[in-house]
N, C-alpha and C. Protein backbone atom coordinates (compact mmCIF):
# COMPACT_ATOMS: atom_id res chain seq x y z
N UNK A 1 -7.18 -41.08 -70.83
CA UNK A 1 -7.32 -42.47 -70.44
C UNK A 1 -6.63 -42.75 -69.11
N UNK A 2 -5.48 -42.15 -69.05
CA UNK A 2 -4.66 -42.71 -67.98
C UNK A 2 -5.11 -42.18 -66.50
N UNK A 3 -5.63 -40.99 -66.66
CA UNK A 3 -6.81 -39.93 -65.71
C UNK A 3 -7.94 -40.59 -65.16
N UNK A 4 -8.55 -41.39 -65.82
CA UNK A 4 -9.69 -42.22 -66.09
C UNK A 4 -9.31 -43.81 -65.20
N UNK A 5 -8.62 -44.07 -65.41
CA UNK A 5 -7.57 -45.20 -64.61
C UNK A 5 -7.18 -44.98 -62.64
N UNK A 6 -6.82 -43.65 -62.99
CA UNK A 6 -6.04 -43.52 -61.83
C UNK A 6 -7.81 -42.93 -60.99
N UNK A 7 -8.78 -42.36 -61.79
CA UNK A 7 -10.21 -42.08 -61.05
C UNK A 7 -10.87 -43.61 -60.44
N UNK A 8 -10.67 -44.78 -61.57
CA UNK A 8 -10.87 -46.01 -61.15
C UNK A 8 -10.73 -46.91 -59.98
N UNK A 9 -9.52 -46.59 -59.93
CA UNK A 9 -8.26 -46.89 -58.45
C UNK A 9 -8.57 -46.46 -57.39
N UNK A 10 -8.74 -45.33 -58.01
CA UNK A 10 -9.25 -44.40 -55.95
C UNK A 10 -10.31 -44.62 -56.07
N UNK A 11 -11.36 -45.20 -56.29
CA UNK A 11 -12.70 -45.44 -56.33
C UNK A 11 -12.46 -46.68 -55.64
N UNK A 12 -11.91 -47.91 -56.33
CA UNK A 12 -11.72 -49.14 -55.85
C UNK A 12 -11.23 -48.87 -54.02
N UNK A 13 -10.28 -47.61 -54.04
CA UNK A 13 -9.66 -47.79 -52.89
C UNK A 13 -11.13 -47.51 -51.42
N UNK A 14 -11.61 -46.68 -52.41
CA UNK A 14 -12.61 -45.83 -51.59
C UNK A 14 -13.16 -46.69 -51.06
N UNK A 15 -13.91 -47.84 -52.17
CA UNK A 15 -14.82 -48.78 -51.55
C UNK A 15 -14.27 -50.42 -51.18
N UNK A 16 -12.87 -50.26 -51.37
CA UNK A 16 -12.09 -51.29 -50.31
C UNK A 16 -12.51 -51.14 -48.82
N UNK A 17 -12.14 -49.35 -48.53
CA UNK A 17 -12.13 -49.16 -46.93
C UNK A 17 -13.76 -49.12 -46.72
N UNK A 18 -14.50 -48.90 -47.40
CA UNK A 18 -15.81 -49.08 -47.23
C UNK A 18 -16.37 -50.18 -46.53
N UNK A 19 -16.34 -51.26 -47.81
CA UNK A 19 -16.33 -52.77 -47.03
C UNK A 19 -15.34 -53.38 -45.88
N UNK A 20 -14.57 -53.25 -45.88
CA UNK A 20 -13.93 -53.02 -44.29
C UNK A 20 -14.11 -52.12 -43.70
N UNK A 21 -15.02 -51.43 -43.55
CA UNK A 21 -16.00 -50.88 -42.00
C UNK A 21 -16.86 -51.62 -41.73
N UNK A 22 -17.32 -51.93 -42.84
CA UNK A 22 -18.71 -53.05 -42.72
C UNK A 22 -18.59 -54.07 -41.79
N UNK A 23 -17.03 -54.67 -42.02
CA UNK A 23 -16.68 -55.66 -41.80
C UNK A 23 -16.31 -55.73 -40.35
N UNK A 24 -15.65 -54.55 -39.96
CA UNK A 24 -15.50 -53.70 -38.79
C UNK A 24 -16.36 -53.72 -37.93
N UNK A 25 -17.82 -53.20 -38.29
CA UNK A 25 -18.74 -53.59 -37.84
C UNK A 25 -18.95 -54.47 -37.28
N UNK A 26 -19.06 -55.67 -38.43
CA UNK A 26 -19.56 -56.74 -37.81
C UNK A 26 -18.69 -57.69 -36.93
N UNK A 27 -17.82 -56.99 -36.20
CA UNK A 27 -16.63 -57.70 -35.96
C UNK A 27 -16.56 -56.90 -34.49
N UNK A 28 -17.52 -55.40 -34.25
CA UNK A 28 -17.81 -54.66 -33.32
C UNK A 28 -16.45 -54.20 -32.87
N UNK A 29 -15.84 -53.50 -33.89
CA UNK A 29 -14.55 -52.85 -33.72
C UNK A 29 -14.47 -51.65 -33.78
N UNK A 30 -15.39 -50.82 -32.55
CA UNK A 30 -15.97 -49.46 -33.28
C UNK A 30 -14.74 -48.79 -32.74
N UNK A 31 -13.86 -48.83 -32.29
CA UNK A 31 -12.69 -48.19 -32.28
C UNK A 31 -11.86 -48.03 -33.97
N UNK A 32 -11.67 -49.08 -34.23
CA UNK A 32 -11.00 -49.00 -35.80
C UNK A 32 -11.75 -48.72 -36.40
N UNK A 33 -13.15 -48.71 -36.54
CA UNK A 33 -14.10 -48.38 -37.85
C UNK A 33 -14.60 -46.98 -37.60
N UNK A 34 -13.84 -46.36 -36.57
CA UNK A 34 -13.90 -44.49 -36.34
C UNK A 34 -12.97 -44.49 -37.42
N UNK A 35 -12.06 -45.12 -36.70
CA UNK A 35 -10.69 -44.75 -37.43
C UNK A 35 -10.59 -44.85 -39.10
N UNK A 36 -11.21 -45.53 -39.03
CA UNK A 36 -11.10 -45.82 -40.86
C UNK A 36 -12.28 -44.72 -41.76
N UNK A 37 -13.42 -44.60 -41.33
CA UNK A 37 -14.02 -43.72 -41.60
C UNK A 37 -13.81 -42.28 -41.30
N UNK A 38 -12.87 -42.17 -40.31
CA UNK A 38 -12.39 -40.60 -40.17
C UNK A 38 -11.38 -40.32 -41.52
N UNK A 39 -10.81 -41.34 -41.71
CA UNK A 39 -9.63 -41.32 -42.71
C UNK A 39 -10.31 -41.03 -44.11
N UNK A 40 -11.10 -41.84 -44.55
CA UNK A 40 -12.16 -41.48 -46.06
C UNK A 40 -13.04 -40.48 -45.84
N UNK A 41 -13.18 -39.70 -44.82
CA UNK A 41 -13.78 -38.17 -44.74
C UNK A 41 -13.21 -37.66 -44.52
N UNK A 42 -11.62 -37.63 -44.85
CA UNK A 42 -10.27 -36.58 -44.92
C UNK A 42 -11.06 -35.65 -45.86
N UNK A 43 -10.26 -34.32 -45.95
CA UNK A 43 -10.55 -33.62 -47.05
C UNK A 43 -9.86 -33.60 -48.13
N UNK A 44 -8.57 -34.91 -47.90
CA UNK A 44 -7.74 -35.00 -49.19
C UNK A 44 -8.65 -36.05 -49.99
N UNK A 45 -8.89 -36.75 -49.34
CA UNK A 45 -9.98 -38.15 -49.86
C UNK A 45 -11.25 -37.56 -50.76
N UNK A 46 -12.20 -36.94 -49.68
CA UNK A 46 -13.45 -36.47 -50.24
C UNK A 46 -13.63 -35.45 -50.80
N UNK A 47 -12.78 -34.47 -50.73
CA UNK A 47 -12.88 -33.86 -52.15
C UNK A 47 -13.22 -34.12 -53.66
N UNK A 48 -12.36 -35.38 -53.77
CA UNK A 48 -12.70 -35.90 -54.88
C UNK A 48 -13.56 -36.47 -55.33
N UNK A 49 -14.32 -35.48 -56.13
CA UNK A 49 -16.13 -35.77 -56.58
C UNK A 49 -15.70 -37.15 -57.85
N UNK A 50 -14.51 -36.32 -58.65
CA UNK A 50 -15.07 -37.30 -59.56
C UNK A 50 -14.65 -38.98 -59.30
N UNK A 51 -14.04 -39.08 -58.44
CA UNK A 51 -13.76 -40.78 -57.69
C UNK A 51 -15.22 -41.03 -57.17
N UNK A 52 -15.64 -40.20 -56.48
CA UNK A 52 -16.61 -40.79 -55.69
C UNK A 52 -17.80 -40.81 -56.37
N UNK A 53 -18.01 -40.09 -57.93
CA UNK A 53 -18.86 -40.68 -58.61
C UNK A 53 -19.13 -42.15 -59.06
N UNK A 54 -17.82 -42.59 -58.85
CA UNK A 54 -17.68 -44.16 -59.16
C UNK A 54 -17.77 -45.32 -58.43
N UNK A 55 -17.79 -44.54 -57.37
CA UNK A 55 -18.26 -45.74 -56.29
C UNK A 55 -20.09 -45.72 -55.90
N UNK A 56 -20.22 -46.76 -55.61
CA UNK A 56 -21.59 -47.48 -55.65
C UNK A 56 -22.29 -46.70 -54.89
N UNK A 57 -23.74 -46.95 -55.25
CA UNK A 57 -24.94 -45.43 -54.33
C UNK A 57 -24.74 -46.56 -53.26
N UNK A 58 -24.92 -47.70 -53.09
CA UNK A 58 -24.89 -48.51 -51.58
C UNK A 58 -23.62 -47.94 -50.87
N UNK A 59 -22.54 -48.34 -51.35
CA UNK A 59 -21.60 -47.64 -50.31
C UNK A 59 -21.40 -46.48 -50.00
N UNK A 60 -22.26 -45.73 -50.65
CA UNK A 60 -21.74 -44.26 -50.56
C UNK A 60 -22.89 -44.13 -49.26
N UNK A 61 -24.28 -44.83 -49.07
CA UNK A 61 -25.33 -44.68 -48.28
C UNK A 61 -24.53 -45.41 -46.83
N UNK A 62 -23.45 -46.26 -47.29
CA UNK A 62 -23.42 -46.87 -45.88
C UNK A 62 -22.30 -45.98 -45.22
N UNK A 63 -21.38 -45.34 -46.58
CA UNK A 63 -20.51 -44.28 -45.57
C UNK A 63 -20.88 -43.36 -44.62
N UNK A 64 -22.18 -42.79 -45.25
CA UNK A 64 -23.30 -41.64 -44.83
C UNK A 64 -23.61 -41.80 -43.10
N UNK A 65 -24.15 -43.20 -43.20
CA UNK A 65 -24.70 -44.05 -42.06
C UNK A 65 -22.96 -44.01 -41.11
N UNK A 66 -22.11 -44.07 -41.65
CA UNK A 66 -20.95 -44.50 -40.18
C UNK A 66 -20.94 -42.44 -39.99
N UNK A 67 -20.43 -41.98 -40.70
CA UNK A 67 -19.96 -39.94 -40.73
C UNK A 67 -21.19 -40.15 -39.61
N UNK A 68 -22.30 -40.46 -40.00
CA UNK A 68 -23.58 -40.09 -38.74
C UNK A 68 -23.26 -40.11 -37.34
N UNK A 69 -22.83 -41.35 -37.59
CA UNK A 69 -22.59 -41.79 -35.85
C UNK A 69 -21.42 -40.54 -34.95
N UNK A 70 -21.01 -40.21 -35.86
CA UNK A 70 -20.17 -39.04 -35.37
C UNK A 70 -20.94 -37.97 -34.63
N UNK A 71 -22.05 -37.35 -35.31
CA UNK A 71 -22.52 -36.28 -35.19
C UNK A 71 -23.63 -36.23 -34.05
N UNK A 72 -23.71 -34.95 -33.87
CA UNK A 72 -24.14 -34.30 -32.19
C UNK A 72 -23.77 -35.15 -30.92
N UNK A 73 -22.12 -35.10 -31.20
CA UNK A 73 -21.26 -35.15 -30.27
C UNK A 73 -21.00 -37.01 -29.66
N UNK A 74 -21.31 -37.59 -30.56
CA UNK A 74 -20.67 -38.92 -31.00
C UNK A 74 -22.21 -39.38 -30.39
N UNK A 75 -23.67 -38.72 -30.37
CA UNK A 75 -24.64 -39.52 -29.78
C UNK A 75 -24.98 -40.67 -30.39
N UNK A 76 -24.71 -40.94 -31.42
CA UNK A 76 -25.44 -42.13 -32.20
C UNK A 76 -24.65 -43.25 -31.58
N UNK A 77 -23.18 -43.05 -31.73
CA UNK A 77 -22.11 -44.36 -31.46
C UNK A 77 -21.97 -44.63 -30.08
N UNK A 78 -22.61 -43.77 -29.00
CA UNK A 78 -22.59 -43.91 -27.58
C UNK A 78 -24.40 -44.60 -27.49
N UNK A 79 -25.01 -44.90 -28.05
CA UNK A 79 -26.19 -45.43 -28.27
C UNK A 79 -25.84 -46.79 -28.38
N UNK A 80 -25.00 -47.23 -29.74
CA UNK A 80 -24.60 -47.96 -30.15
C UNK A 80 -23.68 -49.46 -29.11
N UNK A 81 -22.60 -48.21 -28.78
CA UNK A 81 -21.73 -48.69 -27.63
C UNK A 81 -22.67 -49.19 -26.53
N UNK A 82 -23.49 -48.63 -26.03
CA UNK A 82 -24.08 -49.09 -24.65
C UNK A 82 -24.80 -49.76 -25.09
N UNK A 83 -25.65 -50.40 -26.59
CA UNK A 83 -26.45 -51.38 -26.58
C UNK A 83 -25.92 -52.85 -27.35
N UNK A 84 -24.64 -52.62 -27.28
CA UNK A 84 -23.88 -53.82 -28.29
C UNK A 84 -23.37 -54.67 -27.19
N UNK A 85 -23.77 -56.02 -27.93
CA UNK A 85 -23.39 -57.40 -27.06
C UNK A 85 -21.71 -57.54 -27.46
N UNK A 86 -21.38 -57.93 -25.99
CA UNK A 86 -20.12 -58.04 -25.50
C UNK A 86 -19.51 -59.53 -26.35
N UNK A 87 -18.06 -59.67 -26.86
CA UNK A 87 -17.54 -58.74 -26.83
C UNK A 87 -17.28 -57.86 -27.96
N UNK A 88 -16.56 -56.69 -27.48
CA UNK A 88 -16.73 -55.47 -28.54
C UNK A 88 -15.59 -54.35 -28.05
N UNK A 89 -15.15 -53.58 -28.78
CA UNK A 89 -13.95 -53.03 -29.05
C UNK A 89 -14.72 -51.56 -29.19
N UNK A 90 -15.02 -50.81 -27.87
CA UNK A 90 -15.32 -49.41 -28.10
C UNK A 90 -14.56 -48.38 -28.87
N UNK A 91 -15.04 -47.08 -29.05
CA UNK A 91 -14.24 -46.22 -29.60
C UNK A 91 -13.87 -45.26 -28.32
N UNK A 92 -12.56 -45.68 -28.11
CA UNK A 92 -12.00 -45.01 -26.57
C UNK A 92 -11.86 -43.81 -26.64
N UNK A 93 -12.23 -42.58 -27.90
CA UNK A 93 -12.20 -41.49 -28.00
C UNK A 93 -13.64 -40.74 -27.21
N UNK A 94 -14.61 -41.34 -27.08
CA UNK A 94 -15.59 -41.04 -26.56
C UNK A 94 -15.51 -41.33 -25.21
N UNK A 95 -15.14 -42.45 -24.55
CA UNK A 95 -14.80 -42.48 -23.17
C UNK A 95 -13.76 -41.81 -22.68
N UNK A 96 -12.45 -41.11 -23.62
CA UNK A 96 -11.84 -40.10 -23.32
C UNK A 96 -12.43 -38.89 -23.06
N UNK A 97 -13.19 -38.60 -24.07
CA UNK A 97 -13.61 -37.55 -24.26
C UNK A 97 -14.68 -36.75 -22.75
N UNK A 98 -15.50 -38.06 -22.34
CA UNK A 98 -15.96 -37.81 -21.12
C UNK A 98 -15.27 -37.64 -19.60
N UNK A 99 -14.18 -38.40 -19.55
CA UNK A 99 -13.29 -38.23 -18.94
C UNK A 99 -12.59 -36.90 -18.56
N UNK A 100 -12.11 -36.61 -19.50
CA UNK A 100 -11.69 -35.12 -19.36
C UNK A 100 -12.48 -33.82 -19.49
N UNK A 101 -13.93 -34.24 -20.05
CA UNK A 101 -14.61 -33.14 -19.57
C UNK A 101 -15.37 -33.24 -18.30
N UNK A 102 -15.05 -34.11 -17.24
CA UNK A 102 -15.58 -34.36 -15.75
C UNK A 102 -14.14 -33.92 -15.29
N UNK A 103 -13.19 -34.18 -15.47
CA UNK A 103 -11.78 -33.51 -14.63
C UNK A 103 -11.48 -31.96 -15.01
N UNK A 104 -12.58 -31.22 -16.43
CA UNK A 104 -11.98 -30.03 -16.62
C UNK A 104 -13.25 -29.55 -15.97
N UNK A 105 -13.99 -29.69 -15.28
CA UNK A 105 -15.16 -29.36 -14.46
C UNK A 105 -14.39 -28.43 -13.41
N UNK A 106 -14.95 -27.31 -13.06
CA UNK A 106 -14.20 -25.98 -11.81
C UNK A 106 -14.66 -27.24 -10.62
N UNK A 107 -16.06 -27.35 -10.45
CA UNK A 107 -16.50 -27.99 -9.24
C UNK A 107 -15.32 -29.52 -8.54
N UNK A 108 -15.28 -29.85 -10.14
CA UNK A 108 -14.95 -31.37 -9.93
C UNK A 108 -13.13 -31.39 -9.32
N UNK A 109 -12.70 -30.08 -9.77
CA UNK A 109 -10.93 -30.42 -9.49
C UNK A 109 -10.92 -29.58 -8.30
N UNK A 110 -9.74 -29.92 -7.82
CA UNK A 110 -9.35 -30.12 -6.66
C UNK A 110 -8.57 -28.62 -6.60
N UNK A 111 -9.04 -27.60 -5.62
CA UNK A 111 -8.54 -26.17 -5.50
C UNK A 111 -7.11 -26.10 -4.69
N UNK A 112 -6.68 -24.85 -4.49
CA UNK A 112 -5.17 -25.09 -3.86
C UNK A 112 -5.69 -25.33 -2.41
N UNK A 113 -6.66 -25.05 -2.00
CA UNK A 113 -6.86 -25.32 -0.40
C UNK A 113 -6.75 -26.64 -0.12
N UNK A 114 -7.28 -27.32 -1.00
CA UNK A 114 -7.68 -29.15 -0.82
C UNK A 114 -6.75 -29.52 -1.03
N UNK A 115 -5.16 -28.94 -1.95
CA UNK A 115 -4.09 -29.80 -2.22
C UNK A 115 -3.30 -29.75 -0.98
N UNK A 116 -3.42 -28.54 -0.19
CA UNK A 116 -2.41 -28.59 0.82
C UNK A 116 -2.47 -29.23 1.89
């Protein structure tokens, strides 16, 4: 019983942070709603099948839908980002991320001849 309780809880918790992505969303906070969805696709979190049997096929479809935006190299959420009305709270990991792969470019940095 008490097993059964504590599966309940982390279920509730699961789909607490759920609905606050949603909410995230709609609030165009795609900086925090990385963040929160990176956190419930921990592997301490999602491991746990039998919690996540208990949470709802809707939220489990809308978690599906944010993990997406991650994948082949954040293209979905850079789609997203460039077509969302202002204002809005990017996920600055992706504009990092471009950043430093234009400064780790051979062409783009600056050789010892040019520093001297």
């Amino acid at each position: 019983k008490q097993w059964y309780q504590r599966r309940v809880r982390g279920a509730e918790k699961i789909s607490y942070f759920l609905r606050m992505s949603k909410c995230l969303e709609e609030l165009r906070n795609y900086h925090s709603l990385v963040a929160v969805i990176m956190g419930v696709n921990l592997n301490a979190v999602f491991r746990l099948h039998n919690t996540w049997e208990l949470v709802s096929k809707k939220e489990k479809a809308l978690f599906k839908g944010y993990v997406d935006l991650s994948a082949n190299n954040w293209k979905q959420l850079k789609e997203v980002l460039h077509d969302v009305s202002l204002p809005a709270v990017p996920h600055l990991g992706v504009y990092l991320q471009q950043i430093s792969g234009i400064f780790s470019h051979p062409k783009l940095t600056p050789t010892e001849k040019e520093e001297r």
